[in-house]
C-alpha atoms as a PDB file:
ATOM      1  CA  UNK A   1      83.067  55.973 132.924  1.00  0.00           C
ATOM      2  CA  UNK A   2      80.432  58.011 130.520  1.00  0.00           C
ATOM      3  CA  UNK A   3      80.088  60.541 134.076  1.00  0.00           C
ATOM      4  CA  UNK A   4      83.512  61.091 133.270  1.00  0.00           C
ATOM      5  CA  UNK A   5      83.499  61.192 129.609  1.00  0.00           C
ATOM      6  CA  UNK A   6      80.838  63.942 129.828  1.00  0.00           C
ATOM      7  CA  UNK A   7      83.113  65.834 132.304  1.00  0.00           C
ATOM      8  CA  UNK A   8      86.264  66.029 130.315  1.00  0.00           C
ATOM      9  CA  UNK A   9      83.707  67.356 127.107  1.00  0.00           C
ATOM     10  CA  UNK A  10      82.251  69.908 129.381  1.00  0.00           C
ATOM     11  CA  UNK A  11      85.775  70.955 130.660  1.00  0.00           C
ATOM     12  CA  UNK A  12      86.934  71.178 126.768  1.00  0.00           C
ATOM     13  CA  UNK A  13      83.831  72.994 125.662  1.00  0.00           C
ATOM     14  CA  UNK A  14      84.182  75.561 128.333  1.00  0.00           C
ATOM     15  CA  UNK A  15      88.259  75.720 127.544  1.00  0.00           C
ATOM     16  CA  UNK A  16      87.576  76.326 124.163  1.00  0.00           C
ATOM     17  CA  UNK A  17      87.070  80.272 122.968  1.00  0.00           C
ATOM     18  CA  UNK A  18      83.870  80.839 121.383  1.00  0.00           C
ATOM     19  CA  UNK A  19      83.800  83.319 118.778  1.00  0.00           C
ATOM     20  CA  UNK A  20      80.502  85.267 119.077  1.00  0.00           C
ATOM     21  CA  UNK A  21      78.759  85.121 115.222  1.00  0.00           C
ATOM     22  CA  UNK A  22      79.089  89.239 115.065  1.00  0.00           C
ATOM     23  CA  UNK A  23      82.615  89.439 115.286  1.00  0.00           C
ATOM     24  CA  UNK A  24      83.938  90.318 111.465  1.00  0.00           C
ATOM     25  CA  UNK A  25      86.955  89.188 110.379  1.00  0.00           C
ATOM     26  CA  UNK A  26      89.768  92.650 110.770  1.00  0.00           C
ATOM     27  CA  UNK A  27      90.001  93.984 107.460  1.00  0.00           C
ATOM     28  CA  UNK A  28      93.344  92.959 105.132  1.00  0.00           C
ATOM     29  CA  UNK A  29      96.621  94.878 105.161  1.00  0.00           C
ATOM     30  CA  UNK A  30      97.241  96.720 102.734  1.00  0.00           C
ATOM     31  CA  UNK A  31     100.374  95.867 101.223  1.00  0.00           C
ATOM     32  CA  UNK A  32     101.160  98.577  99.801  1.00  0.00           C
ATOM     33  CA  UNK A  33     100.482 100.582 102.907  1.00  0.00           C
ATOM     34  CA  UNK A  34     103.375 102.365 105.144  1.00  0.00           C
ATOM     35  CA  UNK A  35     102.037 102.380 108.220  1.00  0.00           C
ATOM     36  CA  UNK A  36     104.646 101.995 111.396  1.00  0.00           C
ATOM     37  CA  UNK A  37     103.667 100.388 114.585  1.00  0.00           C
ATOM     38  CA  UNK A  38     107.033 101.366 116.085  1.00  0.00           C
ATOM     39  CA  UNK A  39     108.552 104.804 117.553  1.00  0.00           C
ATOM     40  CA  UNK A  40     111.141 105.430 114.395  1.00  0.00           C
ATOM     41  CA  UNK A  41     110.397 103.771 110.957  1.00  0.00           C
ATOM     42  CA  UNK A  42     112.658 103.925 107.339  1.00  0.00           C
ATOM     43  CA  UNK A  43     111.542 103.235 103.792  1.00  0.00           C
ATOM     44  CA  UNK A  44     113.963 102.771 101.566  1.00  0.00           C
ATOM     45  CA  UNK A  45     112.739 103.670  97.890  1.00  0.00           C
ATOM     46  CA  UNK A  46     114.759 102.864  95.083  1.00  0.00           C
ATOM     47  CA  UNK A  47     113.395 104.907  92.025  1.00  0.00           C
ATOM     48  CA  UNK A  48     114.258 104.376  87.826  1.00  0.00           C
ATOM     49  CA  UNK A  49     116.813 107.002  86.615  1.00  0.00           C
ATOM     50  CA  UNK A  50     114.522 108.149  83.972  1.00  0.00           C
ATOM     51  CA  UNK A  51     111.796 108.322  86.284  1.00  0.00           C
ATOM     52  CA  UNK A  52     114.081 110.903  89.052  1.00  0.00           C
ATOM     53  CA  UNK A  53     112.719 114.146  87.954  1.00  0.00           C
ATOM     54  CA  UNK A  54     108.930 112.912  88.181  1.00  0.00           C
ATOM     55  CA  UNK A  55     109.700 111.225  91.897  1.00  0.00           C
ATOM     56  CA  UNK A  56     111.624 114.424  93.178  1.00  0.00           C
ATOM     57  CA  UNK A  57     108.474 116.754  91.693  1.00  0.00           C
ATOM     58  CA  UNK A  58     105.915 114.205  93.404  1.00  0.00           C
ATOM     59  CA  UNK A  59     108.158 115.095  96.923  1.00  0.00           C
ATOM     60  CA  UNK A  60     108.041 118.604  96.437  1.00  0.00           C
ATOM     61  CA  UNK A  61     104.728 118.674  95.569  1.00  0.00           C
ATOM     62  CA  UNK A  62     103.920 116.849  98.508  1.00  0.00           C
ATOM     63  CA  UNK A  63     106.501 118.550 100.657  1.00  0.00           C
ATOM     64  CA  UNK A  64     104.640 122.059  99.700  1.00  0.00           C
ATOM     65  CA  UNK A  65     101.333 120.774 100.456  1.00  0.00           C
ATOM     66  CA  UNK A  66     102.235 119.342 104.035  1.00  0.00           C
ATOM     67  CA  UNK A  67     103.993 122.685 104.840  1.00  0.00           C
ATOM     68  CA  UNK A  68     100.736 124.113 104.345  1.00  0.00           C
ATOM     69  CA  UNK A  69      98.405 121.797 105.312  1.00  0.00           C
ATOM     70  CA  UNK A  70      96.535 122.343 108.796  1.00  0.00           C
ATOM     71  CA  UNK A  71      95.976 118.725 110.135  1.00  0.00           C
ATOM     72  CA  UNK A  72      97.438 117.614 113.426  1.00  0.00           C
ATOM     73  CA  UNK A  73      98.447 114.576 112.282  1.00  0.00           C
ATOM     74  CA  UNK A  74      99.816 115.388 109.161  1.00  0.00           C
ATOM     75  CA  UNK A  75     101.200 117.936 110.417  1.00  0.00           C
ATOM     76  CA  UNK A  76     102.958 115.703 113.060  1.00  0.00           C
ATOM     77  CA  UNK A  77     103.844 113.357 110.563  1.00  0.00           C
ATOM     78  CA  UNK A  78     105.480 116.130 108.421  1.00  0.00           C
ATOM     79  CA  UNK A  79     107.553 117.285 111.183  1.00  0.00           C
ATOM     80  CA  UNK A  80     109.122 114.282 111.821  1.00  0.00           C
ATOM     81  CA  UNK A  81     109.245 113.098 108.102  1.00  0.00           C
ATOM     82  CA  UNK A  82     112.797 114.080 106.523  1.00  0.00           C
ATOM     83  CA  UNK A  83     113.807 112.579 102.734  1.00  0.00           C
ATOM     84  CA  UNK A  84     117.216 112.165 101.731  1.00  0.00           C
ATOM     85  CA  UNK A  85     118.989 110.959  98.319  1.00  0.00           C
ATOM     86  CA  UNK A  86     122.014 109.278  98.447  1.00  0.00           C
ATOM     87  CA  UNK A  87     124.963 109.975  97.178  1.00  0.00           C
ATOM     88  CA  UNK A  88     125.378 106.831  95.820  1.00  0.00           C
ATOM     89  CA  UNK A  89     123.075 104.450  93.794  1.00  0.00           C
ATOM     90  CA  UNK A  90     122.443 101.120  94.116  1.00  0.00           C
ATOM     91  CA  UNK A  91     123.657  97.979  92.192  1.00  0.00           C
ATOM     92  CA  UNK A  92     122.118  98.319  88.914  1.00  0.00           C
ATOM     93  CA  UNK A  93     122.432 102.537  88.782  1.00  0.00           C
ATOM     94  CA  UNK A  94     118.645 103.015  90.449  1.00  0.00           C
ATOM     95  CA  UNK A  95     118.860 106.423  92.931  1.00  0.00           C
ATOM     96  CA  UNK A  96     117.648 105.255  96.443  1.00  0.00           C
ATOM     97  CA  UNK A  97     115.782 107.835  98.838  1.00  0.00           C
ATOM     98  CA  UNK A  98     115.803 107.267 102.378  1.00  0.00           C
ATOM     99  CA  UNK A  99     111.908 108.227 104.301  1.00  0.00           C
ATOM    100  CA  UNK A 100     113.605 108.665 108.221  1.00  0.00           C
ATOM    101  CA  UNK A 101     110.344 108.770 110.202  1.00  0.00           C
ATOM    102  CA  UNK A 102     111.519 110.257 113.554  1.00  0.00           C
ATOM    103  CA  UNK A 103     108.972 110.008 115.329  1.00  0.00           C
ATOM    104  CA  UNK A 104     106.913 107.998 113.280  1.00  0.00           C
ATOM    105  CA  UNK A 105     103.168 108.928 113.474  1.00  0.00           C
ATOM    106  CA  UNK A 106     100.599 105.617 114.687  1.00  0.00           C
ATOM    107  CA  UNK A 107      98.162 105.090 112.762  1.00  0.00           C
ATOM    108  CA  UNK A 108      99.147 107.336 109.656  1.00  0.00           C
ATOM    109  CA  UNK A 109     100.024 105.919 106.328  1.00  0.00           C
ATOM    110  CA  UNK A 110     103.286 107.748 104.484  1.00  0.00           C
ATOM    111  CA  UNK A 111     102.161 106.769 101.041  1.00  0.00           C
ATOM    112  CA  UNK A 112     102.883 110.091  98.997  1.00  0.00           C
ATOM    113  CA  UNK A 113     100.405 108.964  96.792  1.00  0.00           C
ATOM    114  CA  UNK A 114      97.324 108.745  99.177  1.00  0.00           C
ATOM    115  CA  UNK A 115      98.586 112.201 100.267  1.00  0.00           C
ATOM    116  CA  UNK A 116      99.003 113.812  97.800  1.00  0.00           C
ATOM    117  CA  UNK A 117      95.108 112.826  96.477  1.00  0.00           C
ATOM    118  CA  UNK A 118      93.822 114.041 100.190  1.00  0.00           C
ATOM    119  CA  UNK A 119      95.564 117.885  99.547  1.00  0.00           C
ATOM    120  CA  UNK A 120      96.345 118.439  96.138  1.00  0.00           C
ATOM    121  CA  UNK A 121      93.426 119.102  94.415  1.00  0.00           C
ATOM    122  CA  UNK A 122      94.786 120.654  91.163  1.00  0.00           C
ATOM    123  CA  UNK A 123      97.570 117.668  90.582  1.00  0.00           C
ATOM    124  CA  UNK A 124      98.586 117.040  86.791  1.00  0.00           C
ATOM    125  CA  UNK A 125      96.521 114.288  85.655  1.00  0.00           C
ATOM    126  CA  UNK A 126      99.272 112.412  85.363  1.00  0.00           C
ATOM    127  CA  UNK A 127     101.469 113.074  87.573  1.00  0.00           C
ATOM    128  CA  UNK A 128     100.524 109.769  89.631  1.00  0.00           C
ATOM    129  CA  UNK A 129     100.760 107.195  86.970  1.00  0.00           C
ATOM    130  CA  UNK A 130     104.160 108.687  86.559  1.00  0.00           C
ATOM    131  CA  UNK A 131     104.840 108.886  89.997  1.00  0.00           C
ATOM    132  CA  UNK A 132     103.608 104.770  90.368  1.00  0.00           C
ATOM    133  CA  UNK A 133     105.721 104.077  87.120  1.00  0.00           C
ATOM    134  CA  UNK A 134     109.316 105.354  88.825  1.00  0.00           C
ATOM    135  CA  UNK A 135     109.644 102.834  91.182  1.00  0.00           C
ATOM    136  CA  UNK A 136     112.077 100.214  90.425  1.00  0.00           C
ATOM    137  CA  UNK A 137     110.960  97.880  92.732  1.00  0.00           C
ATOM    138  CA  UNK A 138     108.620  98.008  95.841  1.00  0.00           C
ATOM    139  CA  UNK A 139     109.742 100.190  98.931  1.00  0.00           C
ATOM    140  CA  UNK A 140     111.368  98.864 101.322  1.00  0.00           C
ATOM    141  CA  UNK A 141     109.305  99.420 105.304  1.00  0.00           C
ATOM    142  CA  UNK A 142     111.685  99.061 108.310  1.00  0.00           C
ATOM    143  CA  UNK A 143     110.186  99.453 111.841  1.00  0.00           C
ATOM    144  CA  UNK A 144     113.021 100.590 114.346  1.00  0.00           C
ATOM    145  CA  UNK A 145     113.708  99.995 117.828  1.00  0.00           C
ATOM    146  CA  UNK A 146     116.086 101.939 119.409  1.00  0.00           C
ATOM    147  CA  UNK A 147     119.115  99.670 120.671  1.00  0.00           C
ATOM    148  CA  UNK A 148     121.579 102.445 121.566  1.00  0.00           C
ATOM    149  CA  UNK A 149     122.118 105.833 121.931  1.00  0.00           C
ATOM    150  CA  UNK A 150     125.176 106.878 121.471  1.00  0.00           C
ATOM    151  CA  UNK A 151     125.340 110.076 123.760  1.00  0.00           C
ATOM    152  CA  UNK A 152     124.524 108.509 126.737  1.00  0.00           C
ATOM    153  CA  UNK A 153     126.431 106.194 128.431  1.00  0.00           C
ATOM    154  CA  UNK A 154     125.039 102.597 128.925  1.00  0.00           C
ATOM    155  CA  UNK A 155     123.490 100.878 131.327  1.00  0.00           C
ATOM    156  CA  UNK A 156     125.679  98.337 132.650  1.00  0.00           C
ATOM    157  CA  UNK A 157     124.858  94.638 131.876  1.00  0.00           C
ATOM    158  CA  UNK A 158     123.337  92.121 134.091  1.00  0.00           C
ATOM    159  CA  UNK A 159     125.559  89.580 135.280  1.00  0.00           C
ATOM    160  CA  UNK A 160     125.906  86.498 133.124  1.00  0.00           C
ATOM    161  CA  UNK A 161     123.401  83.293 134.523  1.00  0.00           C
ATOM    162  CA  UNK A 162     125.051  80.623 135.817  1.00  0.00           C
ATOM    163  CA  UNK A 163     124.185  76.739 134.792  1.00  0.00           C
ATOM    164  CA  UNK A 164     121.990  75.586 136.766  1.00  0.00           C
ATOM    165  CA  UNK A 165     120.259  78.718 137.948  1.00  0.00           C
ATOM    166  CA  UNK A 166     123.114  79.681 140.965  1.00  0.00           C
END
């Protein structure tokens, strides 16, 4: 009985994964990062109306400085980066602004902020804080998959499974 005791702990030590003592722990998320791990991404950014003319100057600013700027992946980011405003606002009167990230860039964090540090080098001191101070709530991150395209016709569907597996 203890021979095969000892052989159902050895088969349980060896099933168990060992962690080797100099694997660190990943780093945390950022929360407040917009990074996209899929081909298209949106953020939706809903911004205080007396905060509109300090957002829109923080996206030109930033738009200017990417159109510029001489780093492949910014510059890939840029060129797939498109802002829109819509034409309507949202419940309680807050503009929204749509981020379409067509492709969207692995690995690269949209956060206007962050850029703008990294290439503007003569910003208004304050231009940030009043950038950070429009929002009227957090961004909104959507990762897309493509489900359809509409130009194309579709693949046709598998036949339906039967019960039993027939």
């Amino acid at each position: 009985m203890s021979l095969l005791f000892a052989f159902v702990f050895l088969l349980a030590q060896a099933a168990t994964p060992q962690t080797p003592a100099t694997d660190k722990p990943a780093p945390p998320v950022d929360p407040a990062s917009s990074l996209f791990t899929s081909d298209a991404g949106l953020l939706l950014v809903t911004i205080k109306p007396t905060s509109l003319a300090d957002y829109e100057l923080v996206i030109r600013t930033l738009q200017e400085a990417l159109a510029k700027d001489t780093d492949p992946k910014r510059a890939a980011a840029a060129k797939g980066w498109r802002v829109y405003k819509a034409a309507e606002n949202d419940a309680k009167g807050n503009p929204i602004f749509i981020h379409v990230l067509l492709p969207a860039v692995p690995e690269f964090d949209y956060r206007p902020s962050l850029l703008l540090d990294e290439l503007v080098k003569d910003l208004a001191p304050d231009l940030l804080t009043r950038y950070q101070d429009a929002f009227a709530a957090p961004p909104t991150k959507l990762n897309l998959a493509e489900f359809a395209q509409m130009s194309v016709v579709p693949a046709p569907l598998p036949p339906p499974k039967k019960p039993g597996g027939d």
